[in-house]
C-alpha atoms as a PDB file:
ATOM      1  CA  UNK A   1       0.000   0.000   0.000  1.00  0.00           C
ATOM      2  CA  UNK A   2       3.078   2.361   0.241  1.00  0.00           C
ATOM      3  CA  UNK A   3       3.146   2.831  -3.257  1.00  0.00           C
ATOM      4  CA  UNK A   4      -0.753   3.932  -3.287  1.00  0.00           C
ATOM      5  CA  UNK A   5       0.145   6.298  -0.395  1.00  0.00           C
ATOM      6  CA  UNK A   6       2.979   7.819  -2.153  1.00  0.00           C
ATOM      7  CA  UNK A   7       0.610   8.562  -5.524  1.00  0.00           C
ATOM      8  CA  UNK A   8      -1.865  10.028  -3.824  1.00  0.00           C
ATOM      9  CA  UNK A   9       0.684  12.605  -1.965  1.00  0.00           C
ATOM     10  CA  UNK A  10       2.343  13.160  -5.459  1.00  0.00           C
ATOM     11  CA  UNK A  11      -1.318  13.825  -6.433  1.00  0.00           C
ATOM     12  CA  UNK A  12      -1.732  16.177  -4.065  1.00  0.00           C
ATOM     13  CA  UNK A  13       1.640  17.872  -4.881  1.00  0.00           C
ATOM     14  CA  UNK A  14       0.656  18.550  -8.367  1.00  0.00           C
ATOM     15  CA  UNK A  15      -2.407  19.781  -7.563  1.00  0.00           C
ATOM     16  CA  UNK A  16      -0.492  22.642  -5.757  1.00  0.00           C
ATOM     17  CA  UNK A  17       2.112  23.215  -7.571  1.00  0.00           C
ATOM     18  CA  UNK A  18       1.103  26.683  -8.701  1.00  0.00           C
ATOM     19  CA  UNK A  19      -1.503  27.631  -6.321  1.00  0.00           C
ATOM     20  CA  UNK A  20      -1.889  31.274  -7.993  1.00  0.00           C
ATOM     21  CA  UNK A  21      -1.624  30.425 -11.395  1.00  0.00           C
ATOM     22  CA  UNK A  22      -2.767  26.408 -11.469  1.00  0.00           C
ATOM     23  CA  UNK A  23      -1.656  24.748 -14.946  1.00  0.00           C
ATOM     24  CA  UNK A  24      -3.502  22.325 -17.035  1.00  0.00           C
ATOM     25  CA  UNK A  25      -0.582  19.850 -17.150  1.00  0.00           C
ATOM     26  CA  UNK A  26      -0.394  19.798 -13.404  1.00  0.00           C
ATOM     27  CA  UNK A  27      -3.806  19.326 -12.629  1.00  0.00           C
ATOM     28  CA  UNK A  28      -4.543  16.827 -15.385  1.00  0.00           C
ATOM     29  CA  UNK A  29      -1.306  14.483 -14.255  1.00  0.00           C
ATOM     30  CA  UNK A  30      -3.295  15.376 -10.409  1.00  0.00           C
ATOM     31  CA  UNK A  31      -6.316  14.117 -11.931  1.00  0.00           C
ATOM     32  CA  UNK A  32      -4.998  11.124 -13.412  1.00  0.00           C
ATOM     33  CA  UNK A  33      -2.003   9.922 -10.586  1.00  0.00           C
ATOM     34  CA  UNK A  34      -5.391  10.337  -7.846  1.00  0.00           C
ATOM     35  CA  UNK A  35      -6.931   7.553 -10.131  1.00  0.00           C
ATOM     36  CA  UNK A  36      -3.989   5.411 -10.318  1.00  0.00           C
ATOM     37  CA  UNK A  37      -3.593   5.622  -6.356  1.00  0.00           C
ATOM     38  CA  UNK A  38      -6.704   4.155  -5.967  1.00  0.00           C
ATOM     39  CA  UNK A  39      -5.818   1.437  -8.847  1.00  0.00           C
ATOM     40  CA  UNK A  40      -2.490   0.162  -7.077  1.00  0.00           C
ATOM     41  CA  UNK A  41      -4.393   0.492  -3.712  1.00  0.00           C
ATOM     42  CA  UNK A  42      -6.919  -2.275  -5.100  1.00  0.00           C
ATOM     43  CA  UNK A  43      -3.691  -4.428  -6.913  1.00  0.00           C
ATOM     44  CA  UNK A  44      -1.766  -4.073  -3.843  1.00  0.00           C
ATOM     45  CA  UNK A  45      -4.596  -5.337  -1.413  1.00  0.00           C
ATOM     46  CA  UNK A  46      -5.360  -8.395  -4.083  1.00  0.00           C
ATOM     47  CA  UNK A  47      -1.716  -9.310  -4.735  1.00  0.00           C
ATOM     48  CA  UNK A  48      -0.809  -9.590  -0.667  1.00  0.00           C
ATOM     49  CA  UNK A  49      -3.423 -12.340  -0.711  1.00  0.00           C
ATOM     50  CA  UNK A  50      -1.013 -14.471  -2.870  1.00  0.00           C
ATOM     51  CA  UNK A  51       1.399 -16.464  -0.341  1.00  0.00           C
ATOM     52  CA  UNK A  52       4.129 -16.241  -2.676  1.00  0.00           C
ATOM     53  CA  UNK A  53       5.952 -12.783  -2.832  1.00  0.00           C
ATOM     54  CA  UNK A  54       7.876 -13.284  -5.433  1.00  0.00           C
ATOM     55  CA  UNK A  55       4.903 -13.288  -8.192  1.00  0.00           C
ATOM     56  CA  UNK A  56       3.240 -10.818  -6.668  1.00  0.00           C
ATOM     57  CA  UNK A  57       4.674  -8.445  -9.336  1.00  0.00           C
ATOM     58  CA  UNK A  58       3.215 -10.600 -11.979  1.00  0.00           C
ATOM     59  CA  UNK A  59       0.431 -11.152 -10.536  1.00  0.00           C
ATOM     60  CA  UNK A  60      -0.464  -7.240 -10.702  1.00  0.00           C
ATOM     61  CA  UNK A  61       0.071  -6.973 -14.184  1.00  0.00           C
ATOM     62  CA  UNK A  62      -3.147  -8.704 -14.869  1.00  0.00           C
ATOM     63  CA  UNK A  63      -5.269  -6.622 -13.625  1.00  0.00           C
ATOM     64  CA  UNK A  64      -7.283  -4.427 -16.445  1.00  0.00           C
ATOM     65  CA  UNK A  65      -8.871  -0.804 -15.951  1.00  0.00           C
ATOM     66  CA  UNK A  66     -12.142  -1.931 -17.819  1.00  0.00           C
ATOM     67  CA  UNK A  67     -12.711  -5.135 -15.729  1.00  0.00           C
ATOM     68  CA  UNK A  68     -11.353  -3.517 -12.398  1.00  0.00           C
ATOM     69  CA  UNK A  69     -13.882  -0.684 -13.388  1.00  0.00           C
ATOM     70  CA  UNK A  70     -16.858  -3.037 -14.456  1.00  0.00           C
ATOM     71  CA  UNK A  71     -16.621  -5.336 -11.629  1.00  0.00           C
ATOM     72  CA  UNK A  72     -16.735  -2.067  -9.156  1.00  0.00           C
ATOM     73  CA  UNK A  73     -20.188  -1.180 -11.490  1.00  0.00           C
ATOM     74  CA  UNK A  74     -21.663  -4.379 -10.807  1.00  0.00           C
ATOM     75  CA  UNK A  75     -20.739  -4.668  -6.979  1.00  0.00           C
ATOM     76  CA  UNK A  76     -22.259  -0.167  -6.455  1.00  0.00           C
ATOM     77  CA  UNK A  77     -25.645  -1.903  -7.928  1.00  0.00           C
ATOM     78  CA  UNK A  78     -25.324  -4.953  -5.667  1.00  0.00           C
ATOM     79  CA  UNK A  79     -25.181  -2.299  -3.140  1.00  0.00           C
ATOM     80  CA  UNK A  80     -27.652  -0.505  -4.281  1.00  0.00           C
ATOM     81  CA  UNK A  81     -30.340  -3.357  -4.264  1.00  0.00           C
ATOM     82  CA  UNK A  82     -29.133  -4.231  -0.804  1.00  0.00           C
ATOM     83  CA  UNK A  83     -29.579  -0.042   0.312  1.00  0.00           C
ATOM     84  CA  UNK A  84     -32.723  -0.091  -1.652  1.00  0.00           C
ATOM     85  CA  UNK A  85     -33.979  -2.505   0.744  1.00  0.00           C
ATOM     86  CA  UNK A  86     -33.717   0.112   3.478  1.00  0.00           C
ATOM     87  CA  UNK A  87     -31.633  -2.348   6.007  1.00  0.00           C
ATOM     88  CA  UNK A  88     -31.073  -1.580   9.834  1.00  0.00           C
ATOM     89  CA  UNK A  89     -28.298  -0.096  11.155  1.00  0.00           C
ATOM     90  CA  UNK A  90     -25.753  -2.406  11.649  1.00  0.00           C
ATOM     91  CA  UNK A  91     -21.881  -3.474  11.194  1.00  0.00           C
ATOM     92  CA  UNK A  92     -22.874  -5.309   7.758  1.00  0.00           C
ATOM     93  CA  UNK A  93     -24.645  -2.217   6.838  1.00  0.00           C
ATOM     94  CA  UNK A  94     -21.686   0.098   7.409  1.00  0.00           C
ATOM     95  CA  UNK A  95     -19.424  -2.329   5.794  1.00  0.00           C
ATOM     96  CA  UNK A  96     -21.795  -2.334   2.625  1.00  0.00           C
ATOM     97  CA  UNK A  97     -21.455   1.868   2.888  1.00  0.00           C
ATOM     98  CA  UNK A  98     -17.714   1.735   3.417  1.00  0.00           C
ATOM     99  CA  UNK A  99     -17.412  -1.242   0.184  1.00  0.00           C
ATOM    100  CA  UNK A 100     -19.541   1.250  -2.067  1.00  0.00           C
ATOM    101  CA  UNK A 101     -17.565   4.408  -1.530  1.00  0.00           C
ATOM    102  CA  UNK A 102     -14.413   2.628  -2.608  1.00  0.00           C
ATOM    103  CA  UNK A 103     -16.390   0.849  -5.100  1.00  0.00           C
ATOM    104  CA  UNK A 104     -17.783   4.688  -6.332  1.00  0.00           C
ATOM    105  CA  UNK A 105     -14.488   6.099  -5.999  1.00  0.00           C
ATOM    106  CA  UNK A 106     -12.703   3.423  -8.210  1.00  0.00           C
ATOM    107  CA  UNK A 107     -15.524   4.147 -11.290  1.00  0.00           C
ATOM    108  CA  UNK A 108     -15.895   8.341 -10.767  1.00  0.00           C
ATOM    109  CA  UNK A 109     -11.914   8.441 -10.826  1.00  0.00           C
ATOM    110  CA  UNK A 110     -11.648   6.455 -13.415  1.00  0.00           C
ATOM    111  CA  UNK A 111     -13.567   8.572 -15.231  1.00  0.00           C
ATOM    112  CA  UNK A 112     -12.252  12.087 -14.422  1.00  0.00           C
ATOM    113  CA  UNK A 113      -8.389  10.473 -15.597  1.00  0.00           C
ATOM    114  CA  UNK A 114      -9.831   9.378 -19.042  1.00  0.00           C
ATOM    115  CA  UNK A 115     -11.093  13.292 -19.212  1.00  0.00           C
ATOM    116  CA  UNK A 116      -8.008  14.383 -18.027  1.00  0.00           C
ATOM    117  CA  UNK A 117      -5.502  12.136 -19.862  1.00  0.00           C
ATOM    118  CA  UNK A 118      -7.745  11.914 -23.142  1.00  0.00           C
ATOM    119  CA  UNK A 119     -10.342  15.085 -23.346  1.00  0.00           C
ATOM    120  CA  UNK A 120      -8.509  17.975 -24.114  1.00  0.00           C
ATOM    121  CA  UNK A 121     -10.998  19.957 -25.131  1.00  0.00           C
ATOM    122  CA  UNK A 122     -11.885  19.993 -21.281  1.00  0.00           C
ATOM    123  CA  UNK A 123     -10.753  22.286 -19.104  1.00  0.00           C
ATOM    124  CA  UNK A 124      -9.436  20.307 -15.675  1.00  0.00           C
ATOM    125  CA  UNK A 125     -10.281  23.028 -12.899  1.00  0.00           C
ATOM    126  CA  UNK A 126      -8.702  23.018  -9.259  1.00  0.00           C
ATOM    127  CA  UNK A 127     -12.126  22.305  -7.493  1.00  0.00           C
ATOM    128  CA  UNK A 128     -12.491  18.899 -10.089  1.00  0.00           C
ATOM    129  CA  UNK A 129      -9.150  17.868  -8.830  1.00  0.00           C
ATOM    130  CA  UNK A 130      -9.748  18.759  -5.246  1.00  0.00           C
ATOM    131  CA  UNK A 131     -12.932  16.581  -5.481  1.00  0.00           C
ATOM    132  CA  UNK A 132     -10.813  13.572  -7.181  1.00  0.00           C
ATOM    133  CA  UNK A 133      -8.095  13.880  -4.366  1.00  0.00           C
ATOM    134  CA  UNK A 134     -11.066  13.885  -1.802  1.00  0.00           C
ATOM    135  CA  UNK A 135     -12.676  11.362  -2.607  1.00  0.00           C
ATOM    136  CA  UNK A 136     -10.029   8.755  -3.532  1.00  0.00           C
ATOM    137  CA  UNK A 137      -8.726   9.613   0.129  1.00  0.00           C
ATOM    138  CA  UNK A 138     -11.904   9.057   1.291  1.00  0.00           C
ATOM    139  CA  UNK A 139     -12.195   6.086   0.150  1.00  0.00           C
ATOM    140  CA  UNK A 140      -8.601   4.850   0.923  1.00  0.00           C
ATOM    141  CA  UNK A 141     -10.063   5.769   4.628  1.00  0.00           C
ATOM    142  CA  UNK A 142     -13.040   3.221   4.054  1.00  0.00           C
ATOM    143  CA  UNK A 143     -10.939   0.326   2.560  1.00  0.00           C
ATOM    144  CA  UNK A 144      -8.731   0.579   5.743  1.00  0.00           C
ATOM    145  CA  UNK A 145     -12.411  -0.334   7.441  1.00  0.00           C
ATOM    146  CA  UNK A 146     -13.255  -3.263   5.752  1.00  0.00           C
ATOM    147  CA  UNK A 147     -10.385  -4.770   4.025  1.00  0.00           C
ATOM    148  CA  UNK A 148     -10.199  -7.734   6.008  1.00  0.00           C
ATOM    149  CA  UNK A 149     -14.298  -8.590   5.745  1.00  0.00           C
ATOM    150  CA  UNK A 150     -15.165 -11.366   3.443  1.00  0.00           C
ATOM    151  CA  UNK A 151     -17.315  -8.809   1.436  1.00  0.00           C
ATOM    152  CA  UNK A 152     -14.025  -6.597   0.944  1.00  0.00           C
ATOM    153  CA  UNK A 153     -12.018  -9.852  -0.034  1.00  0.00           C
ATOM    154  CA  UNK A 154     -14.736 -11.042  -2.508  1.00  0.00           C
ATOM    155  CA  UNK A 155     -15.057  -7.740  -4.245  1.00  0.00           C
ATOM    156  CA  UNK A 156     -11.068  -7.959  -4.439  1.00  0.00           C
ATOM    157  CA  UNK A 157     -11.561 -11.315  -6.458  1.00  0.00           C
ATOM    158  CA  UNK A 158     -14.067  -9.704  -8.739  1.00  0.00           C
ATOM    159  CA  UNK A 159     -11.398  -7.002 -10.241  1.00  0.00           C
ATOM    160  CA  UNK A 160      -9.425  -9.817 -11.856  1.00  0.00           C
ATOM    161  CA  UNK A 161     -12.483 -10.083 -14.052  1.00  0.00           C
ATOM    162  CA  UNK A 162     -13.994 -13.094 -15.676  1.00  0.00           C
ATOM    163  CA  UNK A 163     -17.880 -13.695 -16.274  1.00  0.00           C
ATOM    164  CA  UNK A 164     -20.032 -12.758 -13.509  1.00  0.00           C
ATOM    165  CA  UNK A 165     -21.913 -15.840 -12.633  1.00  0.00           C
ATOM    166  CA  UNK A 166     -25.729 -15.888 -12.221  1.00  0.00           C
ATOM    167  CA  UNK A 167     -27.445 -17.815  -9.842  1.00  0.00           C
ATOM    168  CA  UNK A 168     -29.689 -20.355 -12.343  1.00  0.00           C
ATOM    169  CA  UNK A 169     -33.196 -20.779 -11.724  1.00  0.00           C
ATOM    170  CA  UNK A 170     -34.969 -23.838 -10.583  1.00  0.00           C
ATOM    171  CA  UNK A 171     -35.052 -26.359 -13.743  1.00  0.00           C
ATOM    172  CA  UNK A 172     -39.311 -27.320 -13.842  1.00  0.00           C
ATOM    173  CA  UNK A 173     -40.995 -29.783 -11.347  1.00  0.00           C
ATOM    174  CA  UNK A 174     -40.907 -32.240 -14.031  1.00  0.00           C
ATOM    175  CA  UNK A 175     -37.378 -32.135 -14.242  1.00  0.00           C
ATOM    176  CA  UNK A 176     -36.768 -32.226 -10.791  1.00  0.00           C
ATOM    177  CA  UNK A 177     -38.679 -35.462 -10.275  1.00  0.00           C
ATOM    178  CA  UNK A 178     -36.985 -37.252 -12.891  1.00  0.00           C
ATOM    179  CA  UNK A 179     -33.622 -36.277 -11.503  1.00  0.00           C
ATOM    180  CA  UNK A 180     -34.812 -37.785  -7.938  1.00  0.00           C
ATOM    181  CA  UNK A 181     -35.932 -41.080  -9.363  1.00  0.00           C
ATOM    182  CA  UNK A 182     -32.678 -41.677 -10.456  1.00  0.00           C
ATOM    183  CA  UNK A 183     -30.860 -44.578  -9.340  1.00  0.00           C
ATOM    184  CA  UNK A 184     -27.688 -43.829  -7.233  1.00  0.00           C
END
């Protein structure tokens, strides 16, 4: 996580570099080294799960922005259904609120760095930067909360990708009855 820790200070650097006279080129690379704190912050917590060290490395290079950021999509609606259903107060319920602002953070910064790294017809502005920096701390704040629940661990699993599995529905009764009458 020292690496993550070290981007997001650099992020913050840039970002005030020129506090009188801010430049594009420092708050775009702002913009876009927030983001990648938050992406080497995910890698980082993933690859320590691997017991051997030395392919930890490797292991990090598989990781893809598009899955990573698809996989956090899919677990905010999860989230969403589960808020929806307006549950009580409770340690799984602040778990589920600390999971979704990482989850949030990972997608919205993802975002802001393809604007800043690709849209240059955009103009990056402190206060978008200061927002980025914000909330990818804030959410660095809520990983250190639940990074060791099996929710937090799961989600981890998910960035590597892959199809997301639904859960199949009942085959029909006939079915079912013919598959007890078999012999064992």
């Amino acid at each position: 996580m020292e690496f993550a820790d070290e981007l997001l200070d650099l992020a913050r650097d840039l970002a005030n570099l020129h506090p009188e006279h801010p430049r594009q080129a420092n708050l775009r690379r702002a913009m876009s080294t927030a983001y990648y704190a938050i992406f080497h912050l995910l890698i980082s917590e993933t690859t320590l799960n691997w017991r051997r060290v030395e392919l930890r490395a490797q292991l990090g290079r598989v990781f893809e922005h598009g899955k990573m950021k698809t996989a956090s999509g899919a677990k905010i609606a999860d989230l969403n259904s589960y808020f929806n259903a307006n549950p009580p107060v409770s340690s799984e319920r602040t778990v589920a609120e600390n999971l979704r602002i990482v989850c949030m953070a990972f997608v919205q910064a993802q975002q802001r760095r393809n604007d800043a790294d690709y849209n240059t017809g955009k103009e990056c502005t402190p206060t978008e930067v200061e927002i980025q920096i914000r909330e990818v701390t804030r959410a660095f704040k809520s990983w250190a909360i639940l990074r060791d629940e099996p929710v937090a661990q799961a989600y981890l699993v998910s960035l590597f990708g892959g199809e997301r599995r639904e859960k199949k529905a009942d085959p029909p009764q006939e079915i079912k009855s013919r598959k007890s009458n078999r012999p064992r």
